[in-house]
Structure formats: structure tokens, C-alpha cells
C-alpha atoms as a PDB file:
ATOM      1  CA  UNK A   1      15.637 -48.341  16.465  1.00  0.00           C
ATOM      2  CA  UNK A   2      13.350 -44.787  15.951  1.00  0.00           C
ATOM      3  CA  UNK A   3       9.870 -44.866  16.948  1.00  0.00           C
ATOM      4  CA  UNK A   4       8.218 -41.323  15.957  1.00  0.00           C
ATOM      5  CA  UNK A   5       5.083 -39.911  15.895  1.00  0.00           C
ATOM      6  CA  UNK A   6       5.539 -36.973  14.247  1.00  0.00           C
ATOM      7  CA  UNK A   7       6.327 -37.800  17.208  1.00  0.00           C
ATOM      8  CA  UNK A   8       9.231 -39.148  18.558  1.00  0.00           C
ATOM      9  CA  UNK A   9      11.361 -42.170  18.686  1.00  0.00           C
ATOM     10  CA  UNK A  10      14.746 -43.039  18.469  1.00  0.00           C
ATOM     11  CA  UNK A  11      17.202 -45.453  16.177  1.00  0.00           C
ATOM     12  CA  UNK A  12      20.418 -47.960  17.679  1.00  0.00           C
ATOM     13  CA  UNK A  13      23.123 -49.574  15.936  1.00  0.00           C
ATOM     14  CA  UNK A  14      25.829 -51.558  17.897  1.00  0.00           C
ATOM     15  CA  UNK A  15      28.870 -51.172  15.846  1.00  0.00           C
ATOM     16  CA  UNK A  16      32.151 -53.439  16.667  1.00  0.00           C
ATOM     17  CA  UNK A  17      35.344 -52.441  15.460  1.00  0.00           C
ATOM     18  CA  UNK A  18      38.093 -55.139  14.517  1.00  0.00           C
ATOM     19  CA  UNK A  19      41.242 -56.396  15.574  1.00  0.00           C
ATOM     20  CA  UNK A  20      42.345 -58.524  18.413  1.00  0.00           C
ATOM     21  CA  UNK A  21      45.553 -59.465  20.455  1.00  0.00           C
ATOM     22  CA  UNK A  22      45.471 -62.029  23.327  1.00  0.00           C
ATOM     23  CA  UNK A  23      46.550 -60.555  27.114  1.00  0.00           C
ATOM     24  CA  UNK A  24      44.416 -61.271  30.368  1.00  0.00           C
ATOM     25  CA  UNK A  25      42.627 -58.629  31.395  1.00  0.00           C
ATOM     26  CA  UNK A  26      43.268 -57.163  27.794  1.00  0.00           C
ATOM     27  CA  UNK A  27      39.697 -55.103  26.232  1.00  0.00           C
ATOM     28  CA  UNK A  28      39.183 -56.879  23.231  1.00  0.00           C
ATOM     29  CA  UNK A  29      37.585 -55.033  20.022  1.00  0.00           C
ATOM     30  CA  UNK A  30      36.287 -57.893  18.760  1.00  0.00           C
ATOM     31  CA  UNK A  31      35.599 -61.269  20.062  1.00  0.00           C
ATOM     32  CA  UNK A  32      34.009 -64.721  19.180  1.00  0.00           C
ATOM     33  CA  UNK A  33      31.043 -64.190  21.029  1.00  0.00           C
ATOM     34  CA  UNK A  34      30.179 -60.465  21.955  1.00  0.00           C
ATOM     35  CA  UNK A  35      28.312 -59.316  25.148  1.00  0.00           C
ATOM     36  CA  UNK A  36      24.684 -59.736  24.463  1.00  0.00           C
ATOM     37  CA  UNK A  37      21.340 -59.123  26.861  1.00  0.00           C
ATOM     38  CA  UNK A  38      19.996 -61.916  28.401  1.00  0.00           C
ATOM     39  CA  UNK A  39      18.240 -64.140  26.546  1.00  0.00           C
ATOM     40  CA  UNK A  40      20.417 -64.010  23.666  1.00  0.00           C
ATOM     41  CA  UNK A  41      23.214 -66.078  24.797  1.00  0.00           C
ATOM     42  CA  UNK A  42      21.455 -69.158  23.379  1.00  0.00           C
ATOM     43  CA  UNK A  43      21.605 -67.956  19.978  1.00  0.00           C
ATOM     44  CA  UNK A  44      24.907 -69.593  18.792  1.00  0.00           C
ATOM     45  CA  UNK A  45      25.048 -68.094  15.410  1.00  0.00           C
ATOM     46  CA  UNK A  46      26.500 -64.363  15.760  1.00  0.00           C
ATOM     47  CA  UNK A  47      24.261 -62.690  13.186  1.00  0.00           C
ATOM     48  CA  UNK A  48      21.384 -64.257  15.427  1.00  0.00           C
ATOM     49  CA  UNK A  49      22.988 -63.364  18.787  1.00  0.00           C
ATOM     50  CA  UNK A  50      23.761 -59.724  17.360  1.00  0.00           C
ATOM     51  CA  UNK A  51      20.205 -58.898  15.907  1.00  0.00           C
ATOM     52  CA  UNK A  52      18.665 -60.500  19.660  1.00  0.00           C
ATOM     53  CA  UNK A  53      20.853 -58.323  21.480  1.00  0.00           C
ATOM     54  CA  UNK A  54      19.881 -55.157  19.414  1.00  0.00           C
ATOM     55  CA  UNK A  55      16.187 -55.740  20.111  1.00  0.00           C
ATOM     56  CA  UNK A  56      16.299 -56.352  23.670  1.00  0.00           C
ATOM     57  CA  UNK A  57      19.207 -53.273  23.639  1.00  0.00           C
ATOM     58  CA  UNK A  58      16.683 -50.566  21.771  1.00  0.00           C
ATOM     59  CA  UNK A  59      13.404 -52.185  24.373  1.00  0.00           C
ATOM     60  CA  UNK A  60      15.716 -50.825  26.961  1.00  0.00           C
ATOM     61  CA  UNK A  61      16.446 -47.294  25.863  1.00  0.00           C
ATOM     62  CA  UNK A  62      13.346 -46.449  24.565  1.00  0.00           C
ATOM     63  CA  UNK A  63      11.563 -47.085  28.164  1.00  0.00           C
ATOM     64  CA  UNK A  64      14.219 -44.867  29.478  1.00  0.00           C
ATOM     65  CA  UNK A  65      15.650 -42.254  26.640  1.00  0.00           C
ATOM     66  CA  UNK A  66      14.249 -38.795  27.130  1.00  0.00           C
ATOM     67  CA  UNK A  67      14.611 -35.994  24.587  1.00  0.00           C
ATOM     68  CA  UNK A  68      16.576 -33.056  26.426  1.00  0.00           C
ATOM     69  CA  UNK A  69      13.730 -30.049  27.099  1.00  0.00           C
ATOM     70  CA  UNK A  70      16.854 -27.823  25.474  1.00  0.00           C
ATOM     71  CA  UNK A  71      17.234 -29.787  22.426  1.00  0.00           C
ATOM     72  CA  UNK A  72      13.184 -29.816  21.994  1.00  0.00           C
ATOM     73  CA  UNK A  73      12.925 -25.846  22.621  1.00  0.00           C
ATOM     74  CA  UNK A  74      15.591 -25.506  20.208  1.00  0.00           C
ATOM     75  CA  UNK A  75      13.818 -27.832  17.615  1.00  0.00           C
ATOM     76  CA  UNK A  76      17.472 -29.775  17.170  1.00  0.00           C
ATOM     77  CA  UNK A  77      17.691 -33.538  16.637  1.00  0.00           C
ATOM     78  CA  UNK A  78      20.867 -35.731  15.833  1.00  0.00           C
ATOM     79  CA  UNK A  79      23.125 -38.703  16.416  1.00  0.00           C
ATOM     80  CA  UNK A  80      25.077 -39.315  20.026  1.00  0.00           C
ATOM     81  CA  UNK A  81      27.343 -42.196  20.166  1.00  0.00           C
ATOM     82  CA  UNK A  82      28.252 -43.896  23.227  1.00  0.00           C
ATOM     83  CA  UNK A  83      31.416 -46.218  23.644  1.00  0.00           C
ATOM     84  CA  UNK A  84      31.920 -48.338  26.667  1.00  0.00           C
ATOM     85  CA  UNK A  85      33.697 -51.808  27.736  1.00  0.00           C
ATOM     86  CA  UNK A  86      31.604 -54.298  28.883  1.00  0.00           C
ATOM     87  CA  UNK A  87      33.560 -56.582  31.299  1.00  0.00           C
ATOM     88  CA  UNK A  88      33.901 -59.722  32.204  1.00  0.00           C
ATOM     89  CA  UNK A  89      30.828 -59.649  34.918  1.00  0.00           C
ATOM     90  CA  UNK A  90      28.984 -57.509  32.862  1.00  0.00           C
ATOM     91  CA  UNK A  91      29.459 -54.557  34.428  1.00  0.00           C
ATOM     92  CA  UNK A  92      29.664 -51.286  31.992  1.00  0.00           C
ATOM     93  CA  UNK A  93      32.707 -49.198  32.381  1.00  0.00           C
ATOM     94  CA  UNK A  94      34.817 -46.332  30.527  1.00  0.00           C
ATOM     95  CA  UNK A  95      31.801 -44.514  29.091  1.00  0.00           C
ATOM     96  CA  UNK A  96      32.817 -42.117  26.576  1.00  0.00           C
ATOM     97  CA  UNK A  97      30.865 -39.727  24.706  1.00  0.00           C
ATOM     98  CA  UNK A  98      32.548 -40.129  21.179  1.00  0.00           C
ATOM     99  CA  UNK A  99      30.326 -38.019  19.078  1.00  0.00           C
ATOM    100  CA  UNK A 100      27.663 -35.350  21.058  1.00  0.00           C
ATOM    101  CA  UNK A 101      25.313 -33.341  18.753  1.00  0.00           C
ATOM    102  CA  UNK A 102      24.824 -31.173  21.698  1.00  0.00           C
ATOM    103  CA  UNK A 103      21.422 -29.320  23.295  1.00  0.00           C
ATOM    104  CA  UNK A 104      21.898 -32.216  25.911  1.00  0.00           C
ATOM    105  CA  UNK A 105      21.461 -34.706  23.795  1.00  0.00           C
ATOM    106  CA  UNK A 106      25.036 -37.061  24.970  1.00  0.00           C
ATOM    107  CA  UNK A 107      24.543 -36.454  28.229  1.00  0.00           C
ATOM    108  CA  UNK A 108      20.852 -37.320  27.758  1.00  0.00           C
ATOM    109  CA  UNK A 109      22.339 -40.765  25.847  1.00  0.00           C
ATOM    110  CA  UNK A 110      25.371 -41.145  28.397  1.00  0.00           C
ATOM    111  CA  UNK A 111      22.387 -41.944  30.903  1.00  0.00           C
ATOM    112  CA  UNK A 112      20.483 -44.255  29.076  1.00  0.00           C
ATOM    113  CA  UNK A 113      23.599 -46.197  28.332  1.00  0.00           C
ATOM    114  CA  UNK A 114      24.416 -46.771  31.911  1.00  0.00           C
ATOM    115  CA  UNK A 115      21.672 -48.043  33.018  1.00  0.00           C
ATOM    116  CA  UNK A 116      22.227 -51.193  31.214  1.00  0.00           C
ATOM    117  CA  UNK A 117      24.905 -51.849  33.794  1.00  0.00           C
ATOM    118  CA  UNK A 118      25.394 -55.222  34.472  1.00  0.00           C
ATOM    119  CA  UNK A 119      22.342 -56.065  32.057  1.00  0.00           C
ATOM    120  CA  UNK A 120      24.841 -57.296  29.789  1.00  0.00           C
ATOM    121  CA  UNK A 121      25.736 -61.364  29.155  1.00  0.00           C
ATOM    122  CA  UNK A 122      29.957 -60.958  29.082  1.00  0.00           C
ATOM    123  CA  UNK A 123      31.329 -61.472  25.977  1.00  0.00           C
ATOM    124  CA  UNK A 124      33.881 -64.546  25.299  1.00  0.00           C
ATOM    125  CA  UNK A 125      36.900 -65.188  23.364  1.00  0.00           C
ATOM    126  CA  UNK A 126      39.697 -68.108  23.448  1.00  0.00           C
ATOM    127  CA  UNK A 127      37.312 -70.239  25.666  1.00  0.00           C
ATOM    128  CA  UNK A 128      36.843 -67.723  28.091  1.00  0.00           C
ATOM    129  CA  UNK A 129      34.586 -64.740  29.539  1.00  0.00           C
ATOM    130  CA  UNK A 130      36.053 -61.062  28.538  1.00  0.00           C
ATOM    131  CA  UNK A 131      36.104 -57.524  28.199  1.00  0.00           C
ATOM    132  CA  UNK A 132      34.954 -56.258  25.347  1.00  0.00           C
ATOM    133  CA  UNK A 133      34.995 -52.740  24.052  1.00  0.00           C
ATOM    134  CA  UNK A 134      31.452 -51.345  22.208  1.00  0.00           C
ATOM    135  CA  UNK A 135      29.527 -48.244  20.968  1.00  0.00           C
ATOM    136  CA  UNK A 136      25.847 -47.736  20.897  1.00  0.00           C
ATOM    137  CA  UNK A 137      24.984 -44.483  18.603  1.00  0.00           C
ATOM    138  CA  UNK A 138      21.372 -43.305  19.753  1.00  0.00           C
ATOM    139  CA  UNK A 139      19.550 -41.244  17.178  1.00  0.00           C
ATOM    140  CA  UNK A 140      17.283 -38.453  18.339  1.00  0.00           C
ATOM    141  CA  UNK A 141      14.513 -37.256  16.084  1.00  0.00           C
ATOM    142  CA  UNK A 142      11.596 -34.805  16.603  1.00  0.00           C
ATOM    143  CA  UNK A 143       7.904 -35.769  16.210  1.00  0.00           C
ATOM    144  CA  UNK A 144       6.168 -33.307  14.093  1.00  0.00           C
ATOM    145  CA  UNK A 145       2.334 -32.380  14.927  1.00  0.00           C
ATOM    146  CA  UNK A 146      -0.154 -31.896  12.095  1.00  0.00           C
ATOM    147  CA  UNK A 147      -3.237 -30.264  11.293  1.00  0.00           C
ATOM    148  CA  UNK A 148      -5.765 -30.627   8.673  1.00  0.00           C
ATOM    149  CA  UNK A 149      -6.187 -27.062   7.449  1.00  0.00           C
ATOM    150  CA  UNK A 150      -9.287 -26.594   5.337  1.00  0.00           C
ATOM    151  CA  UNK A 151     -12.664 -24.683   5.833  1.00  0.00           C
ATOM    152  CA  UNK A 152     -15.219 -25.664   8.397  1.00  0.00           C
ATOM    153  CA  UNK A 153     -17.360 -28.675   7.055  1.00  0.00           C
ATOM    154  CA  UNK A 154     -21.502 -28.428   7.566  1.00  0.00           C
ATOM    155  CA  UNK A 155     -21.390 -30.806  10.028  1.00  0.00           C
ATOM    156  CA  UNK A 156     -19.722 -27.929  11.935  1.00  0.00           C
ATOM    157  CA  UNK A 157     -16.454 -29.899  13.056  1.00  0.00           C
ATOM    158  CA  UNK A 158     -13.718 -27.582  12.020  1.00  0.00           C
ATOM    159  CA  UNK A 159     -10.458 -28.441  10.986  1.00  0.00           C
ATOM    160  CA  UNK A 160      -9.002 -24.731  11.336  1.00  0.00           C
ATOM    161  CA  UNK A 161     -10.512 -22.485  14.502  1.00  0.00           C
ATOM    162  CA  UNK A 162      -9.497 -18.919  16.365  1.00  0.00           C
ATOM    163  CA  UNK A 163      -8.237 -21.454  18.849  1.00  0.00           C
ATOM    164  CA  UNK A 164      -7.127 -24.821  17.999  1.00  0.00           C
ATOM    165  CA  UNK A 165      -7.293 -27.633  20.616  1.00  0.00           C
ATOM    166  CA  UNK A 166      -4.322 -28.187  23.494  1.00  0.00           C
ATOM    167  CA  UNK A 167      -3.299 -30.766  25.442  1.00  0.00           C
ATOM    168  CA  UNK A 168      -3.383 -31.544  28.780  1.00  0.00           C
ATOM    169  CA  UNK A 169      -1.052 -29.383  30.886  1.00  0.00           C
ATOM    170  CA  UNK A 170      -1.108 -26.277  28.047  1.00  0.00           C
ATOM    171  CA  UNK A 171      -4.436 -24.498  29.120  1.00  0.00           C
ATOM    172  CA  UNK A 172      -3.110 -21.672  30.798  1.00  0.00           C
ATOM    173  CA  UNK A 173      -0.893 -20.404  27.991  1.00  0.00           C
ATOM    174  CA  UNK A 174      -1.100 -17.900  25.583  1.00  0.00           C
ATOM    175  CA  UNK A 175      -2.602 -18.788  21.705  1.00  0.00           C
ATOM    176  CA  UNK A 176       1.221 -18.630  20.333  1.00  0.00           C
ATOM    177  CA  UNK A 177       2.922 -20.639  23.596  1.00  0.00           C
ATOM    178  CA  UNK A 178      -0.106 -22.986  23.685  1.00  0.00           C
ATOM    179  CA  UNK A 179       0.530 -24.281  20.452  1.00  0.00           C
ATOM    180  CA  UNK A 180       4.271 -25.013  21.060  1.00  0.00           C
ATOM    181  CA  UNK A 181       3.254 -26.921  24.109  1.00  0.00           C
ATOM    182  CA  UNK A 182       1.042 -29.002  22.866  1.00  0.00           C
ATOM    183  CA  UNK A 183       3.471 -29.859  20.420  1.00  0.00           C
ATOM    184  CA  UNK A 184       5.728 -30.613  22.996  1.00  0.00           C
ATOM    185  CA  UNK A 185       3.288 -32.517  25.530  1.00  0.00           C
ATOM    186  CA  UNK A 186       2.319 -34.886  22.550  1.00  0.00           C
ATOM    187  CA  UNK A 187       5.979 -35.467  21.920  1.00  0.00           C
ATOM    188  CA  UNK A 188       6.421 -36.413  25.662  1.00  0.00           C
ATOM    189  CA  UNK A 189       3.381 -38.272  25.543  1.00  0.00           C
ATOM    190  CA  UNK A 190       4.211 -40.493  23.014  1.00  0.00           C
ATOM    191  CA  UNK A 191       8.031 -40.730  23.739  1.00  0.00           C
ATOM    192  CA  UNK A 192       6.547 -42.670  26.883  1.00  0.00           C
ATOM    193  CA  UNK A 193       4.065 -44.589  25.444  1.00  0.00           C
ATOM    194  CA  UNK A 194       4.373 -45.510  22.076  1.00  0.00           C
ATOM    195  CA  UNK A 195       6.230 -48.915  21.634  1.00  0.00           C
ATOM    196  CA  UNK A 196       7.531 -50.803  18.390  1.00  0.00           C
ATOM    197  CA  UNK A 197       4.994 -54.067  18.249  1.00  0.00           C
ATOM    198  CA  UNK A 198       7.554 -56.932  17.581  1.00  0.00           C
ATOM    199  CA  UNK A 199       5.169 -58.368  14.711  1.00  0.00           C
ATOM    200  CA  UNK A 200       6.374 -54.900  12.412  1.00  0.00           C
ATOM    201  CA  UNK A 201      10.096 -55.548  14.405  1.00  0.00           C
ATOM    202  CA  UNK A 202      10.299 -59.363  13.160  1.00  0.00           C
ATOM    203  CA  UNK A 203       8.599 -58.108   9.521  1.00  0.00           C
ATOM    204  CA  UNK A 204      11.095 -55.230   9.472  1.00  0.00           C
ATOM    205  CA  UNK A 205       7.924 -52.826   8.753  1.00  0.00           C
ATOM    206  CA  UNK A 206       8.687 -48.990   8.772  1.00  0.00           C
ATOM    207  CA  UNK A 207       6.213 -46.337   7.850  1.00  0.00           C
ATOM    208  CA  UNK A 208       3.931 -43.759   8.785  1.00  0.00           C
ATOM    209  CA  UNK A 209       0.408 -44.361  10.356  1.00  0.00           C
ATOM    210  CA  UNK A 210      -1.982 -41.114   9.673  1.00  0.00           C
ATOM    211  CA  UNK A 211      -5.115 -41.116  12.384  1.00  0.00           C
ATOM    212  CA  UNK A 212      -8.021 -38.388  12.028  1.00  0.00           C
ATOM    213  CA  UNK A 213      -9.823 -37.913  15.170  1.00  0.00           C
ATOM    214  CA  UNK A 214     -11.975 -35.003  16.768  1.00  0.00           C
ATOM    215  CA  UNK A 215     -11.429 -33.132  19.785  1.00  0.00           C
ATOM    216  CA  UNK A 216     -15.264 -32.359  21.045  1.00  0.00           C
ATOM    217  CA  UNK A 217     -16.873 -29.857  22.605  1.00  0.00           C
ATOM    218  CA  UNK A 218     -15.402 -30.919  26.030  1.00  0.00           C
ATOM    219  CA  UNK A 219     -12.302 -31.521  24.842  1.00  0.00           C
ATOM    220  CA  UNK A 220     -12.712 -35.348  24.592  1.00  0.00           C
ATOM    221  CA  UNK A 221     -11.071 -37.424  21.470  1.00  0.00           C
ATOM    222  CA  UNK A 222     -13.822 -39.155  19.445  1.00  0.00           C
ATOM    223  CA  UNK A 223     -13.729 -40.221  15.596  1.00  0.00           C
ATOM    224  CA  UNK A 224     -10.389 -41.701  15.301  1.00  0.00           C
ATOM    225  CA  UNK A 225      -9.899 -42.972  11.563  1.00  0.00           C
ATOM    226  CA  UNK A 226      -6.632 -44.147   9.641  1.00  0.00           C
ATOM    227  CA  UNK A 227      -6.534 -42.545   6.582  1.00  0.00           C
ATOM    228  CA  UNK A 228      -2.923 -44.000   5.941  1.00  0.00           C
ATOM    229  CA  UNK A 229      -1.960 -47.453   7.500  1.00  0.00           C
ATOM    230  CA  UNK A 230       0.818 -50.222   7.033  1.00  0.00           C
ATOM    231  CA  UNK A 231       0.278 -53.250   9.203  1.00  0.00           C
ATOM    232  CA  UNK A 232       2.300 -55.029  11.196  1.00  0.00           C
ATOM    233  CA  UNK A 233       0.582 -53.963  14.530  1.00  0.00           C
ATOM    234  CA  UNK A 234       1.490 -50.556  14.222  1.00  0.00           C
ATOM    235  CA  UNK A 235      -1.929 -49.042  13.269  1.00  0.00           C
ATOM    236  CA  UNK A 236      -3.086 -50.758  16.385  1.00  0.00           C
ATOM    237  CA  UNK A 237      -0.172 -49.317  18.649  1.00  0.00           C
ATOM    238  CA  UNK A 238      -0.882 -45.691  16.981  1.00  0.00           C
ATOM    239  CA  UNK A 239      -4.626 -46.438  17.919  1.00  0.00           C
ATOM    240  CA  UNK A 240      -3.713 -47.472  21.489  1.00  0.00           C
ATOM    241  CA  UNK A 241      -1.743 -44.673  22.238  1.00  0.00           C
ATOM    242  CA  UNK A 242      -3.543 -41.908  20.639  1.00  0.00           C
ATOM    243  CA  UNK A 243      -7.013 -43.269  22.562  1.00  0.00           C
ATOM    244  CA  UNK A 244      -5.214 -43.512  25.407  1.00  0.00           C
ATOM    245  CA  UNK A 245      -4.672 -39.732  25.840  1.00  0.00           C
ATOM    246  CA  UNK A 246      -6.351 -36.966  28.100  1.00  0.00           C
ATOM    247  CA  UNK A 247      -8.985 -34.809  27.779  1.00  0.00           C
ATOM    248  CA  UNK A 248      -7.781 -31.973  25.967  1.00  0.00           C
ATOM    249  CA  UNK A 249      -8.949 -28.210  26.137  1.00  0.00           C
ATOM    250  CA  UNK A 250     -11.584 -27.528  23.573  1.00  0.00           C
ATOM    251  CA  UNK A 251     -10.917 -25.321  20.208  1.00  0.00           C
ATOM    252  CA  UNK A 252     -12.772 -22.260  20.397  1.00  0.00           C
ATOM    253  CA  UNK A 253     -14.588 -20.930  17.678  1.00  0.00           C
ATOM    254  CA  UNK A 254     -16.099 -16.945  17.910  1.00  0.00           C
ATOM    255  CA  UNK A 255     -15.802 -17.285  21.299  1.00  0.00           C
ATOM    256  CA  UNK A 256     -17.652 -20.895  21.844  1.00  0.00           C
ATOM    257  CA  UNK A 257     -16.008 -24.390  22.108  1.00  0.00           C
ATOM    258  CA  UNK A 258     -16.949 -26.393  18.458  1.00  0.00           C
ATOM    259  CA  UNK A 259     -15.648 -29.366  17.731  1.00  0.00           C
ATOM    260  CA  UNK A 260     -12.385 -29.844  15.441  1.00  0.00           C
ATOM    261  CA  UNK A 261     -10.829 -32.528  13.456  1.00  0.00           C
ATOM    262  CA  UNK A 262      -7.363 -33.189  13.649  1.00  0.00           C
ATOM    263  CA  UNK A 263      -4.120 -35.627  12.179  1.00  0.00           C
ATOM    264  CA  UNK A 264      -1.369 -37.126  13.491  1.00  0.00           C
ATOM    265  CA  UNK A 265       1.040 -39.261  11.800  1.00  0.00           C
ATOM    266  CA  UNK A 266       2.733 -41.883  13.804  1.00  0.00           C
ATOM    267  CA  UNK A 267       6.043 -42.445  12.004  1.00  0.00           C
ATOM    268  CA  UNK A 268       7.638 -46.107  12.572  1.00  0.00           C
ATOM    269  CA  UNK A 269      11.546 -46.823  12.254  1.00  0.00           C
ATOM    270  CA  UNK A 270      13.738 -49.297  12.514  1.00  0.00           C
ATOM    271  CA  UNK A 271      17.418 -48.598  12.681  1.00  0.00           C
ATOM    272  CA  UNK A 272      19.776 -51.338  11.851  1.00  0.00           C
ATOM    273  CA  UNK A 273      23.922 -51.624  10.733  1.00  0.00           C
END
């Protein structure tokens, strides 16, 4: 699964190769029941037991997948896939990075991955518990940051100024670095706090939520709008997170803080097989 607000989120698949031939201690490609989270193992039917374990799988690594600083600098996104064996206690072993984009981004997987260690339910085949062999690819996408550009309204909120708004932790930089930080402390900001509401995960609902807002004269947000919704609980969670942030630094207009409207769009989603 990819959460992104123009910003950032990320998408999992678990993908299961085929084949199988019977030895103890053997790592099977396939079995009759494969390893799932807890929680899941109730779920008799596979497709059931597969789609549980993906959800609970994709909770996990988005509270703990962090876009590499290298890969954000460089503005590079892509796909990492992970293979590993989950054996018969659970434990994850023989982690492998099959396919690395680079700019940090398997290593940055790699981690994630293991700390599902001994999360996992065992998988079972023939009656019994075993070691099963898996891959998790983990999809990295940048967040994008937009502003409304148009001429200052007569209400004197500005969408476009000498100096646009920044984000916490940005104020001492120059115009030009300012901007690519607060593009970057957003991304951060969201990566950490923006999370898939399972009423748009059970409705399967993907989109893009669009929130106006105004950064004020003392850099508080005020006016937050949707101009570009779809349900599901996601407008709320966009809401949430984007009222949730800082103060920011004010935009400064010939030389005096004015206030300025802004957009973000909050892009939602899901990754499946």
C-alpha cells in the first residue's frame, strides 16, 4: 500500500512463487497455509488470510519505512523488493535484497522488513508448521508540494509572495534552500503521520484529497477547505494531519509578513497483486 501527500506513502504486494517438494526442514515456495500476522490465522479461506495479512503487513511498514534523505535530495523514487524465509517459529531469516533502485532505498526497505521478525504466524503444509520462502516489494514515491499561483486577492491573502511560507525547522535558510526544505519537512511530516483510514482500505478508495488553507500573519494555518475530496475517511485523515502541523514562518510580502493561501493534495493508494 502507498499513502502520498504529494506527499508520501508507500505500496506492498506479497508475491508467492510456486512449486513444492516435501523434505523436513525443506523452505517451501508455496504452502497450504502461508505465514500470516497475527490475527489472520483465523481466516481459513487463503484469499481472506492473504488480503488480512497484507493489511496488517503494510500497518507495519508504514509506521516504520523512512524515505532515504539521499533518495529525497536526489528527487528519485522506485520499487525495492525484499525476499526472506519465514520459519517455522516465525522468525525472519535469509533476507535478500532482490531488486534495489538504489539512493538507499533497499537498504532503507531491508530494515523495515526485519523488523517484522518473529511478527509472523508460521506458515503450514502437510499438517504441519514450516518454512516458507516470501518477497515483500516496497514502493517508494515522492510527495509533491503545491502552490496556488495567481495574483494577490483584495482581501490581501496572497497566493504568490517575495517569500512564500516555510515550515517548521526551514527558517534559517536561504529563499532557494528554504523552499526545498519545506518540501522536504512536509514530506517527513506526513510520512509519519498520515495513515490509510481502514473505511477507504475495506472500500478500496484511492484518490487525491486537495485542502486550501492560509498561513497567517504569524505563521499559523487557518482556512482549511477541500476543494477536491473522495470519501472514505480520507478527507478527514488529510484534515487531521494537515491541522495538526506547526506554526510555520510567515510569507513576506515588500518586506512585511501578509497572509498567503496555499494547496496540498493528499494522494491515497492502495497497492495490491
Amino acid at each position: 500500500m502507498r499513502i502520498i501527500l504529494k506527499s508520501l506513502m508507500f505500496g506492498l504486494i506479497l508475491l508467492i512463487s510456486a512449486g513444492v517438494s516435501a523434505q523436513e526442514d525443506k523452505v517451501w515456495p508455496m504452502a497450504e497455509y502461508m505465514p500470516c500476522m497475527p490475527g489472520c490465522e483465523s481466516r481459513k479461506d487463503r484469499n481472506e488470510r492473504r488480503d488480512c495479512t497484507k493489511e496488517k503487513v503494510s500497518e507495519h511498514l508504514i509506521a516504520s519505512l523512512k524515505y532515504p534523505a539521499e533518495a529525497k535530495k536526489a528527487g528519485e523514487e522506485g520499487v525495492a523488493v525484499i525476499s526472506f524465509v519465514v520459519r517455522k517459529n516465525g522468525e525472519v531469516t535469509d533476507l535478500v535484497i532482490d531488486e534495489d533502485p538504489g539512493f538507499g532505498m533497499g537498504a532503507a526497505a531491508m530494515k523495515a522488513v526485519k523488523k517484522l521478525n518473529k511478527l509472523w504466524v508460521p506458515g503450514e503444509h502437510l499438517g504441519e508448521a514450516a518454512s516458507v520462502q516470501m518477497k515483500i516489494p516496497v514502493h517508494f514515491v515522492l510527495p509533491e508540494v503545491e502552490e496556488v499561483q495567481s495574483a494577490a486577492p483584495a482581501s490581501d491573502v496572497y497566493t504568490v509572495v517575495d517569500e512564500m511560507p516555510v515550515f517548521k525547522g526551514c527558517e534559517d535558510k536561504s529563499v532557494a534552500e528554504s523552499r526545498q526544505c519545506t518540501f522536504e519537512k512536509i514530506m517527513e511530516y506526513t510520512d509519519e503521520n498520515l495513515k490509510y483510514p481502514e473505511e477507504a482500505k475495506t472500500a478500496k478508495v484511492e484518490g487525491t484529497v486537495r485542502i486550501k488553507f492560509v498561513i497567517n500573519e504569524d505563521g499559523m494555518l487557518t482556512s482549511p477547505m477541500i476543494v477536491e475530496g473522495i470519501g472514505g475517511g480520507c478527507d478527514e485523515e488529510a484534515l487531521r494531519v494537515l491541522n495538526s502541523m506547526p506554526p510555520w514562518k510567515a510569507g513576506i510580502q515588500d518586506g512585511k509578513a501578509v497572509k498567503v493561501e496555499m494547496e496540498l493534495p493528499f494522494r491515497f493508494k492502495l497497492r495490491g497483486e
